[in-house]
N, C-alpha and C. Protein backbone atom coordinates (compact mmCIF):
# COMPACT_ATOMS: atom_id res chain seq x y z
N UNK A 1 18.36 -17.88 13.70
CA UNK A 1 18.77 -17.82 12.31
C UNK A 1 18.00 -18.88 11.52
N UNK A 2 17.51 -17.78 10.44
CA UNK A 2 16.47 -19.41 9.13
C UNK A 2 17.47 -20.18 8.93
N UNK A 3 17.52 -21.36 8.42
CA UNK A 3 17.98 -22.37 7.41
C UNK A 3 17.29 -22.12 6.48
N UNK A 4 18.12 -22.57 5.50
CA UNK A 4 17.54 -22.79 3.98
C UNK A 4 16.55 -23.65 3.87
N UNK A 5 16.17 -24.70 4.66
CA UNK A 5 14.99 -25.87 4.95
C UNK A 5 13.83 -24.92 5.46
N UNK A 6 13.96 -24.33 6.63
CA UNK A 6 12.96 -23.20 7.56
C UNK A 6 12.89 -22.31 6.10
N UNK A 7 12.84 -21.56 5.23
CA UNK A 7 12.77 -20.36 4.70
C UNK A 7 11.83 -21.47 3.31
N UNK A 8 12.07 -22.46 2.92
CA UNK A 8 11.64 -23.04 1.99
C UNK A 8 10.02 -23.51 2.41
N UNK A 9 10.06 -24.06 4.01
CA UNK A 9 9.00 -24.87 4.08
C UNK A 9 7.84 -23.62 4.70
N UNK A 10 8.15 -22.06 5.11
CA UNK A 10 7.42 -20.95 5.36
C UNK A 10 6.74 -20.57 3.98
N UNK A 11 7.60 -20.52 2.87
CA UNK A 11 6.88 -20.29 1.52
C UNK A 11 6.11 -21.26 1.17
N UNK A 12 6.35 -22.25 1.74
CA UNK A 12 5.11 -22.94 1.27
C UNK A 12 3.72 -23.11 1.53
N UNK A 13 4.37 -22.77 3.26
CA UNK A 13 3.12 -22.23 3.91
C UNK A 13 1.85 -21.31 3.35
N UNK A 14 2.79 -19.92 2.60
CA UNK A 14 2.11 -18.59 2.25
C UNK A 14 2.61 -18.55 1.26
N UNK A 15 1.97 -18.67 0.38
CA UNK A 15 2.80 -18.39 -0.96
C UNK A 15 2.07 -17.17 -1.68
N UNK A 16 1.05 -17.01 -1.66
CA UNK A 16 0.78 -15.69 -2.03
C UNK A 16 1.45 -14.13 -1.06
N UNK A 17 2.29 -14.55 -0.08
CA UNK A 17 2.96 -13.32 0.53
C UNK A 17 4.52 -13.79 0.00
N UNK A 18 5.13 -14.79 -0.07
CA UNK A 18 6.44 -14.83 -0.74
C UNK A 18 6.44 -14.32 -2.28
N UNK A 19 5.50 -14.09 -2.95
CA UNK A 19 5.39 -13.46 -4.00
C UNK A 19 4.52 -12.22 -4.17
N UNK A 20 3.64 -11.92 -3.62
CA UNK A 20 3.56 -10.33 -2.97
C UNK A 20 4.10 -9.10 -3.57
N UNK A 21 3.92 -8.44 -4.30
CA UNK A 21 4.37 -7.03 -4.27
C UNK A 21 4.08 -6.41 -2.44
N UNK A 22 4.56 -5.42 -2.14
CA UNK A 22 4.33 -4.70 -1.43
C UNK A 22 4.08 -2.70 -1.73
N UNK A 23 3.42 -2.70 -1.75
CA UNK A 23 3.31 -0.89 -1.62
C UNK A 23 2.91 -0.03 -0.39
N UNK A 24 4.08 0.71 -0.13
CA UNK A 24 4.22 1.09 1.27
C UNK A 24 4.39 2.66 1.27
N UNK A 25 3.67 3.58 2.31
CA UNK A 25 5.02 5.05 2.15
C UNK A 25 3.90 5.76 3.21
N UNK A 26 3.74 7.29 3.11
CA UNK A 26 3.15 7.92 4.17
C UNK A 26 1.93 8.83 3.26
N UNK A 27 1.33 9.10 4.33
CA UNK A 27 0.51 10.28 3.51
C UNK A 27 0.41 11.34 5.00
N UNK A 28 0.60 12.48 4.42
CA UNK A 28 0.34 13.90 4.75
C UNK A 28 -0.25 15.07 4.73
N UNK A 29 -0.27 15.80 5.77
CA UNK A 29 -1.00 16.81 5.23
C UNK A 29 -0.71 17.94 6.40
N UNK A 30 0.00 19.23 5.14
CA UNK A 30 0.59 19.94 5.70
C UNK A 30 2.08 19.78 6.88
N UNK A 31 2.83 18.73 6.48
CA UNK A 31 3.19 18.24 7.22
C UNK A 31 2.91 17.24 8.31
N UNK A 32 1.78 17.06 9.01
CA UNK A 32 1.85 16.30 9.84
C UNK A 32 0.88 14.84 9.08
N UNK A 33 1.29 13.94 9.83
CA UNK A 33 0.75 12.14 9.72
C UNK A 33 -1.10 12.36 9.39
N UNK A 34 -1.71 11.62 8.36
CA UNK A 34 -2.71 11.59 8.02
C UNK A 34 -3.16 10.31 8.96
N UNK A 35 -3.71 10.30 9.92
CA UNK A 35 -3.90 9.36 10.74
C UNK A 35 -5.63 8.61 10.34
N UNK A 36 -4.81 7.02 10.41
CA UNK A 36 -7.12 6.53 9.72
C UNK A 36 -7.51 6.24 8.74
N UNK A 37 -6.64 7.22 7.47
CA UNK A 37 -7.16 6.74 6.39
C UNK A 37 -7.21 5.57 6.03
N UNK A 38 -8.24 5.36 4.86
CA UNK A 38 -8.57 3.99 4.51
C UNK A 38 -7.50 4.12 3.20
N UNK A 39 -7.20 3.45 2.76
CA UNK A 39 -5.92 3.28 1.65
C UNK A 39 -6.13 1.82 0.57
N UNK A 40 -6.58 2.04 -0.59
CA UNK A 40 -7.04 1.50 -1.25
C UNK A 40 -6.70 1.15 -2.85
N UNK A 41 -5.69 -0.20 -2.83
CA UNK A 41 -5.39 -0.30 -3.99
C UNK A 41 -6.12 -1.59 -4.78
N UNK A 42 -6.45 -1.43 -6.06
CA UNK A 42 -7.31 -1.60 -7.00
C UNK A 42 -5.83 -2.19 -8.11
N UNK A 43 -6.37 -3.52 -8.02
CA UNK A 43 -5.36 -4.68 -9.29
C UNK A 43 -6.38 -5.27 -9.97
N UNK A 44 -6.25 -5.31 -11.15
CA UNK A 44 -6.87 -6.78 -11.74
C UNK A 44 -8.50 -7.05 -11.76
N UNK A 45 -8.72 -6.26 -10.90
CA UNK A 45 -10.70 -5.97 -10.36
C UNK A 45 -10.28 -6.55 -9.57
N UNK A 46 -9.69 -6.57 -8.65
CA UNK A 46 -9.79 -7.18 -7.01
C UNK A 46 -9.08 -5.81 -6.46
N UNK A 47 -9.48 -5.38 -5.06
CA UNK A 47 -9.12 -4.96 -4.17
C UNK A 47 -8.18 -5.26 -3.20
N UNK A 48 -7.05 -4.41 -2.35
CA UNK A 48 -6.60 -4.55 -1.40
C UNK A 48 -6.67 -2.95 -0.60
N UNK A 49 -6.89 -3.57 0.46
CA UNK A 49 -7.41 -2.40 1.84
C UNK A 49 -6.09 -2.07 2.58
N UNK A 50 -6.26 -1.05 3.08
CA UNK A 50 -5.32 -0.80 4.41
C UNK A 50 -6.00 0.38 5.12
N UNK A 51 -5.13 0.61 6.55
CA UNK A 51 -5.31 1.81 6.87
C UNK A 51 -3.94 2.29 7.12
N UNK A 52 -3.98 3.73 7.33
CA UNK A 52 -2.88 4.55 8.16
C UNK A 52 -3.05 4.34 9.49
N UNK A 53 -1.71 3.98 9.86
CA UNK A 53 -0.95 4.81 11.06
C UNK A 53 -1.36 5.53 12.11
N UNK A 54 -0.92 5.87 13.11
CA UNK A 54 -0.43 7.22 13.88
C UNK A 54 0.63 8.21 13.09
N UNK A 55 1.36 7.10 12.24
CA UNK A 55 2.59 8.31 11.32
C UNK A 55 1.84 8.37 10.20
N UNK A 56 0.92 8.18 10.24
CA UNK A 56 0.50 8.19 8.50
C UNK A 56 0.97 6.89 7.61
N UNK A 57 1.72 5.95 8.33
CA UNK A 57 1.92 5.37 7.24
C UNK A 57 1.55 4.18 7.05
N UNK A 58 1.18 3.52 5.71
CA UNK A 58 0.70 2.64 5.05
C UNK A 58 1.37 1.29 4.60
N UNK A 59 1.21 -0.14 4.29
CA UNK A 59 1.19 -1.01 4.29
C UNK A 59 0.52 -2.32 3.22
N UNK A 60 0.49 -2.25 2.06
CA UNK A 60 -0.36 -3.36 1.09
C UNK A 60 0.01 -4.25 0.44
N UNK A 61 -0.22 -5.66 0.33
CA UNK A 61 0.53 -6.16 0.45
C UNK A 61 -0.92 -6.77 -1.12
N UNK A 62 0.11 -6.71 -2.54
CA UNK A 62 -0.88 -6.88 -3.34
C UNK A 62 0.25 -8.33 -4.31
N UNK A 63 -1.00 -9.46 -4.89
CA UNK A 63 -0.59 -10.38 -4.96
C UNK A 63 0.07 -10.34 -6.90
N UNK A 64 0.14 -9.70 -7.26
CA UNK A 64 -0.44 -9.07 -8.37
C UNK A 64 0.98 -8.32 -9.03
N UNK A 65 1.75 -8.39 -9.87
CA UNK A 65 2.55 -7.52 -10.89
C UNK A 65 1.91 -6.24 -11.73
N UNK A 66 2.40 -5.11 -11.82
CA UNK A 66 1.31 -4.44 -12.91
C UNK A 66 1.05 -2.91 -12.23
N UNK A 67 0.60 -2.80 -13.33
CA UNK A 67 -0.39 -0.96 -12.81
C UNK A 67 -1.22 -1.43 -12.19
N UNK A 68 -1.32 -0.18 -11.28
CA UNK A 68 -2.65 -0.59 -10.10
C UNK A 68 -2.76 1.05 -10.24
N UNK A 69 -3.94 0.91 -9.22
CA UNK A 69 -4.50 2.56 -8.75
C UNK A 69 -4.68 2.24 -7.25
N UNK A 70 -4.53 3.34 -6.67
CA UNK A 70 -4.23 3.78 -4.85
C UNK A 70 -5.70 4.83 -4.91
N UNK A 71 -6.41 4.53 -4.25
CA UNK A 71 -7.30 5.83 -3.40
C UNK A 71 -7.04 5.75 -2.00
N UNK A 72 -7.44 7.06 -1.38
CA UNK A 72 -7.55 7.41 -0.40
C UNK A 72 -8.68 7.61 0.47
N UNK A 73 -9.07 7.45 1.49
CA UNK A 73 -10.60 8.23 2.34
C UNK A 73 -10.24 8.54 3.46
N UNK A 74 -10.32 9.90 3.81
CA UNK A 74 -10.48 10.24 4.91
C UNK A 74 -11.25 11.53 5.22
N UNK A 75 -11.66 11.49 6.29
CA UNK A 75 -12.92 12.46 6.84
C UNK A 75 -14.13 12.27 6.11
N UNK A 76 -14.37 11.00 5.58
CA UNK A 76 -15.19 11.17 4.33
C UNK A 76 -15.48 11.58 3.25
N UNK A 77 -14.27 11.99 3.24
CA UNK A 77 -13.84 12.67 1.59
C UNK A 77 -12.68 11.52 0.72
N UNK A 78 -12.95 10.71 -0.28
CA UNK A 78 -12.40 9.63 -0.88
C UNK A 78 -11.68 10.95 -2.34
N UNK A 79 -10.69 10.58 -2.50
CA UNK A 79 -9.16 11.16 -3.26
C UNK A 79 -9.99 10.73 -4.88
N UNK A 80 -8.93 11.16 -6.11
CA UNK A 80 -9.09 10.75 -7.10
C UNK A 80 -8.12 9.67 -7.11
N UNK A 81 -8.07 9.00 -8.04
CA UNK A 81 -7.16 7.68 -8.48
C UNK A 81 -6.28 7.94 -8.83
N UNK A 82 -5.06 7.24 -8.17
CA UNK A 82 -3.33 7.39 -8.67
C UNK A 82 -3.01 6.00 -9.09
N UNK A 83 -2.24 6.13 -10.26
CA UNK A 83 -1.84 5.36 -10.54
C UNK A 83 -0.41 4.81 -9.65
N UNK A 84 -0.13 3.56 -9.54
CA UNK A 84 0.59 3.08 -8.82
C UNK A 84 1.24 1.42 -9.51
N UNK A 85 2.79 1.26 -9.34
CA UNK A 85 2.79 -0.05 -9.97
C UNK A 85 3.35 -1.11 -8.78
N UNK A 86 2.79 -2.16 -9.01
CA UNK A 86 3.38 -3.18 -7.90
C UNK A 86 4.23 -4.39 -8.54
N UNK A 87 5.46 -3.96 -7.90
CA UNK A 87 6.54 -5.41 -8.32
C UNK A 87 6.59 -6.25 -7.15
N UNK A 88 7.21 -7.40 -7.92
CA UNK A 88 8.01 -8.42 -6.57
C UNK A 88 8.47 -7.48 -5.40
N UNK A 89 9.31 -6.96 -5.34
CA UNK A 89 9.97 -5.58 -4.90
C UNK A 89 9.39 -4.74 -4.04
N UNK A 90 9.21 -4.51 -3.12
CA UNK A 90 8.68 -3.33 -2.31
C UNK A 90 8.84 -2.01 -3.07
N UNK A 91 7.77 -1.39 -3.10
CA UNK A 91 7.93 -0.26 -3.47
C UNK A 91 7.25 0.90 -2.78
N UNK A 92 7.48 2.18 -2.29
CA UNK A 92 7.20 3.28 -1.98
C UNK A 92 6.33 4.41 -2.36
N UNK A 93 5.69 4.91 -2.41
CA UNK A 93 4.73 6.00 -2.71
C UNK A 93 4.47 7.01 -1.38
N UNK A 94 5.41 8.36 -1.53
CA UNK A 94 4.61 9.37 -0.66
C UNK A 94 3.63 10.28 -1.29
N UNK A 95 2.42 10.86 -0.18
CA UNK A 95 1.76 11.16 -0.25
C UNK A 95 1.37 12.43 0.29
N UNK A 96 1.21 13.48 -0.10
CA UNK A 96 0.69 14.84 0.38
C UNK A 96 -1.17 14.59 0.30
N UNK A 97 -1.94 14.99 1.03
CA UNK A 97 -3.28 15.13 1.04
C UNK A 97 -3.75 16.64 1.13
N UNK A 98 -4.61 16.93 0.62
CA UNK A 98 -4.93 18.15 0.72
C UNK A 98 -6.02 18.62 -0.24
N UNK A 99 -7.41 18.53 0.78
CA UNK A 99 -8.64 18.65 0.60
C UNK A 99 -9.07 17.77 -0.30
N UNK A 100 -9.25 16.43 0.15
CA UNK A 100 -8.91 15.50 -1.44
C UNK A 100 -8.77 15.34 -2.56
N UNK A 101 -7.26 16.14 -2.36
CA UNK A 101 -6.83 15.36 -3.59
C UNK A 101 -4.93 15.01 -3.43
N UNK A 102 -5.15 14.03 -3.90
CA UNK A 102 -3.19 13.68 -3.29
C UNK A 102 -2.54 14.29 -4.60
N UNK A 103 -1.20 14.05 -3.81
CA UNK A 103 -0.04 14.80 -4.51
C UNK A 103 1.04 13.99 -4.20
N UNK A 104 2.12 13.32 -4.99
CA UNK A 104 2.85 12.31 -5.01
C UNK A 104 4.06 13.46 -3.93
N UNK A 105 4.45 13.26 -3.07
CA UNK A 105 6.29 14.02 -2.79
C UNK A 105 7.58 12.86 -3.19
């Protein structure tokens, strides 16, 4: 179990992940896990990367409040731009793929 001392002196450690948005969720296609893709959100003119899964699912951890945009690449085919917003807050985005181009579910 943290203490309130342990939880204070970790943020200090990382402080750009104690304040962090997170944007997280799956992408699909046809039902099954989009496995590989590169996952790509765009803040501020800086970048943050990820990949998918075995389930398809995704992980970004952006330092940043605000509209952002999400692309996708896979098979070598890169998606059009979705808009996406990142709070303090974890937030979610699913994803349908299909022949690149996504589709929010």
């Amino acid at each position: 179990m943290l203490t309130r001392a342990s939880i204070a002196f970790l943020l200090v450690l990382n402080p750009i992940m104690a304040f962090a948005g997170e944007i997280y969720g799956t992408i699909r296609e046809s039902g099954s896990p989009v496995k590989g893709a590169s996952v790509t959100v765009e803040c501020s003119n800086n970048t943050y990367p990820a990949q998918t899964d075995d389930y398809g699912s995704y992980r970004v951890f952006v330092p940043v409040n605000g509209k952002c945009s999400l692309t996708v690449t896979y098979i070598g085919v890169t998606s059009q731009k979705f808009s996406v917003f990142s709070y303090t807050d974890p937030v979610r985005y699913e994803f349908e793929w299909n022949r690149g181009q996504l589709r929010r579910r």
